[in-house]
Protein backbone atom coordinates (compact mmCIF):
# COMPACT_ATOMS: atom_id res chain seq x y z
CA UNK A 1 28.94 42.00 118.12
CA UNK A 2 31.78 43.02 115.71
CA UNK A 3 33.84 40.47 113.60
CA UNK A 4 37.37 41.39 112.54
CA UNK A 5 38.94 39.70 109.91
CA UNK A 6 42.26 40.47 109.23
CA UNK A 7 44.58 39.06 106.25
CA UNK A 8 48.35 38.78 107.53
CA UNK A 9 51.73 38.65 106.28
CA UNK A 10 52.76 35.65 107.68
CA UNK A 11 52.38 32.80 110.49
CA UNK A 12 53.80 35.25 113.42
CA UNK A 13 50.90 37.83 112.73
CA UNK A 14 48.30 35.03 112.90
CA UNK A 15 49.27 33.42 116.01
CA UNK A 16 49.66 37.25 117.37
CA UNK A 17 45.97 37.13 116.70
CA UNK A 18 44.15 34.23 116.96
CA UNK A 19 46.03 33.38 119.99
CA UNK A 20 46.94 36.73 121.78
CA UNK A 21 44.27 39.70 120.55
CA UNK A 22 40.97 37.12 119.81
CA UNK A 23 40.43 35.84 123.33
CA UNK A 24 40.69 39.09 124.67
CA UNK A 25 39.38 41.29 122.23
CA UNK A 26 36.10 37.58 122.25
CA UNK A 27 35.51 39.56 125.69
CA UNK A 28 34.32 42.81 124.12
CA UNK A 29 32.19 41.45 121.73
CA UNK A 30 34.85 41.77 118.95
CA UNK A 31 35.41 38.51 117.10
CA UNK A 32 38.49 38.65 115.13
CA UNK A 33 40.11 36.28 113.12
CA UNK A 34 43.05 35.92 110.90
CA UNK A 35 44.98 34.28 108.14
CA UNK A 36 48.45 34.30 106.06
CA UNK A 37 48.40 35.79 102.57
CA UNK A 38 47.86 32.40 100.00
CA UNK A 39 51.23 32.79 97.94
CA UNK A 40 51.10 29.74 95.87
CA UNK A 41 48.86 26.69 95.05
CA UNK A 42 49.87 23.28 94.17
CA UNK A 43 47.85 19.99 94.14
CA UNK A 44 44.90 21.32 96.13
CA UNK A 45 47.69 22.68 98.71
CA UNK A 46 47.43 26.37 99.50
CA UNK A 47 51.14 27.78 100.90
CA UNK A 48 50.95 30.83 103.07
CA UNK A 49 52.96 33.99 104.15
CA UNK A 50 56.23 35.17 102.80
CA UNK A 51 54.35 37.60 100.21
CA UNK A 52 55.76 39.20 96.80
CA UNK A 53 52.85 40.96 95.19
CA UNK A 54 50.23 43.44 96.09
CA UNK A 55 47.64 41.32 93.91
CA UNK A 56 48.41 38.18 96.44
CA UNK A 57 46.74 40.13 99.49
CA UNK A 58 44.50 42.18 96.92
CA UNK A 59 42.94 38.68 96.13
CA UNK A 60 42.93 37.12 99.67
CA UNK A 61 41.35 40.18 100.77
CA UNK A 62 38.47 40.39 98.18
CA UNK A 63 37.49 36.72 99.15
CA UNK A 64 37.22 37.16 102.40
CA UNK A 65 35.78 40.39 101.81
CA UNK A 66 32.73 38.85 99.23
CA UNK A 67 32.14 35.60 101.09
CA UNK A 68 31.25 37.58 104.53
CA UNK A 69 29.25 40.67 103.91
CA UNK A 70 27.17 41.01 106.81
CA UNK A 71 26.64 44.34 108.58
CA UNK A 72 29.20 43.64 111.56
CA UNK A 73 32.08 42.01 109.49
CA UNK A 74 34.94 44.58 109.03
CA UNK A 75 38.26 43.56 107.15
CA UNK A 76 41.74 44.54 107.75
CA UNK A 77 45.49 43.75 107.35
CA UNK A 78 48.66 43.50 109.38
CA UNK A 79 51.67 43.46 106.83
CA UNK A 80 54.77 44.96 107.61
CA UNK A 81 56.54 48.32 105.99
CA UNK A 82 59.91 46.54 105.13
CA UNK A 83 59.55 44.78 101.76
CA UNK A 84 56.55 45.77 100.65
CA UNK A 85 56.31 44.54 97.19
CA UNK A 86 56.86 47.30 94.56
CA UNK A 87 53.50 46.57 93.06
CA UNK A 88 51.66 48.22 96.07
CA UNK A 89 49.15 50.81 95.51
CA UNK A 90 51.20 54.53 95.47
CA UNK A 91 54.75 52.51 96.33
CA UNK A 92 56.90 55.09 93.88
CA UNK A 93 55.24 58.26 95.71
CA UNK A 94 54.78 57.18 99.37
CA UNK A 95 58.72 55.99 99.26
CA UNK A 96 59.65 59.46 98.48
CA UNK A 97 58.27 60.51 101.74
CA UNK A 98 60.90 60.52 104.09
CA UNK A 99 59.22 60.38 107.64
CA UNK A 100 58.17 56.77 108.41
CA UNK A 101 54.90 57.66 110.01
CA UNK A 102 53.66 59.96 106.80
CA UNK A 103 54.85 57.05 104.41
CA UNK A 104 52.85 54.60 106.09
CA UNK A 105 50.05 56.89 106.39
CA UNK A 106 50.31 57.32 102.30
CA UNK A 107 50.19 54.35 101.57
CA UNK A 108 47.20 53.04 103.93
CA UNK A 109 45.71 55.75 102.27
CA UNK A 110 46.52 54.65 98.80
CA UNK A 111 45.50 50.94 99.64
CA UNK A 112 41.78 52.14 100.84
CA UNK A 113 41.70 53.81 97.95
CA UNK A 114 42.51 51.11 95.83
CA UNK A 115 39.90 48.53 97.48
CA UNK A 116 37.31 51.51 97.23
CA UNK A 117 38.06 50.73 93.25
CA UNK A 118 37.68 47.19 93.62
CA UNK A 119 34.38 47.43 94.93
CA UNK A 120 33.06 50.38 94.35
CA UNK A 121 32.18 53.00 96.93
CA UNK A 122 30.12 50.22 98.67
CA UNK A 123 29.30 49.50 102.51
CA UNK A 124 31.82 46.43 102.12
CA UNK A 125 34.51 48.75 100.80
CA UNK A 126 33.94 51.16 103.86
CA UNK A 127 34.25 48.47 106.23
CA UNK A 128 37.63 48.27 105.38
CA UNK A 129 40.36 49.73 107.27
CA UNK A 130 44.08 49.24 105.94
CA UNK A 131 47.21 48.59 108.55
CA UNK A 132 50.84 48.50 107.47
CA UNK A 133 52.98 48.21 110.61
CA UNK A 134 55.36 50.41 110.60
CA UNK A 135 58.43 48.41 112.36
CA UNK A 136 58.92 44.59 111.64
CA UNK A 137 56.35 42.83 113.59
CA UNK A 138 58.68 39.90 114.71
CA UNK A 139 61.25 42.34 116.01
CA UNK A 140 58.78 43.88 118.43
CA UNK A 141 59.21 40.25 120.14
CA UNK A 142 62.61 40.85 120.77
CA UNK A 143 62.12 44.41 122.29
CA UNK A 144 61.38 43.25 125.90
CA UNK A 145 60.72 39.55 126.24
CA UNK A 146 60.15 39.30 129.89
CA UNK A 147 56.55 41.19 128.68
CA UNK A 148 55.40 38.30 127.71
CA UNK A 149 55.46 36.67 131.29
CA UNK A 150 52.45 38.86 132.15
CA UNK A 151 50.56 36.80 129.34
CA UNK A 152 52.05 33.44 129.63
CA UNK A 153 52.96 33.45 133.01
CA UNK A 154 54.43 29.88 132.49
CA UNK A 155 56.66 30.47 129.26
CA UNK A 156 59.90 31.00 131.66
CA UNK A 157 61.82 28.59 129.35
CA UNK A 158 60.65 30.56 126.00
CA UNK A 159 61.53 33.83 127.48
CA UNK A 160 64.71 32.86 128.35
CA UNK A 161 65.01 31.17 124.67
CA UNK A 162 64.04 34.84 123.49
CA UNK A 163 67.33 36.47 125.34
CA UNK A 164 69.60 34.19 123.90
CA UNK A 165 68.36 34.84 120.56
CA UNK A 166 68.28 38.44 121.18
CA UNK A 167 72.47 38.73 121.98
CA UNK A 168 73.83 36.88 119.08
């Protein structure tokens, strides 16, 4: 058994995987699990997604991370390229990289890198593996709706809601 926990940008990534990858992925013996970075407290209330600093998911991350520390808990994230905060480990370098791919690639790097520092070269910090998606999440919706009939084969009305949205 292998559980995934993943900290997210916003509410779109965590349905995307609590409702779409976690029953599937529950079949293989990977449990995964995710939530929306905490951007603000007030009155007991925690208010999610819609992040502006690297030290928001730094410090989601880093509870999640000390609170489950068995030997099959691994950690990840799902946040997208566009608008990621200026605060993010090697931002000025990586953004002087001018092929997508290698910029993400820099700057997963430089994010391991900086957990690694958080917690020392530990077993925790190894079970970490950094995602930045490279192209808007929510516009991968929009890409080819009708995909998501083979899913929810029942969601004729959604799809459809999809298209209109798609040729304003």
């Amino acid at each position: 058994m292998i559980r995934l926990h993943i900290v997210v940008e916003g509410q779109t990534e965590e349905s995307f995987i609590n409702e779409v990858l976690a029953p599937e992925l529950g079949l293989r013996d990977v449990f995964i699990d995710a939530h929306s970075i905490t951007t603000g407290r007030r009155l007991g209330r925690a208010f999610r997604g819609g992040w502006n600093s690297y030290g928001k998911l730094l410090r989601d991350l880093s509870l999640w991370m000390k609170q489950d520390q068995n030997d099959d808990s691994w950690f990840s994230t799902m946040v997208d390229l566009y608008r990621l905060p200026n605060d993010f480990p090697g931002y000025d370098i990586c953004q002087a990289i001018s092929e997508p791919k290698r910029r993400v690639e820099c700057l997963e790097d430089r994010f391991a890198c900086d957990v690694r520092e958080q917690f020392g070269d530990s077993i925790i910090s190894r079970r970490f593996i950094p995602y930045i998606q490279l192209h808007e999440f929510e516009a991968l919706l929009f890409s080819d709706p009708d995909k998501f009939l083979y899913a929810f084969p029942d969601a004729g009305s959604a799809i459809e809601e999809l298209h209109a949205i798609r040729v304003r």
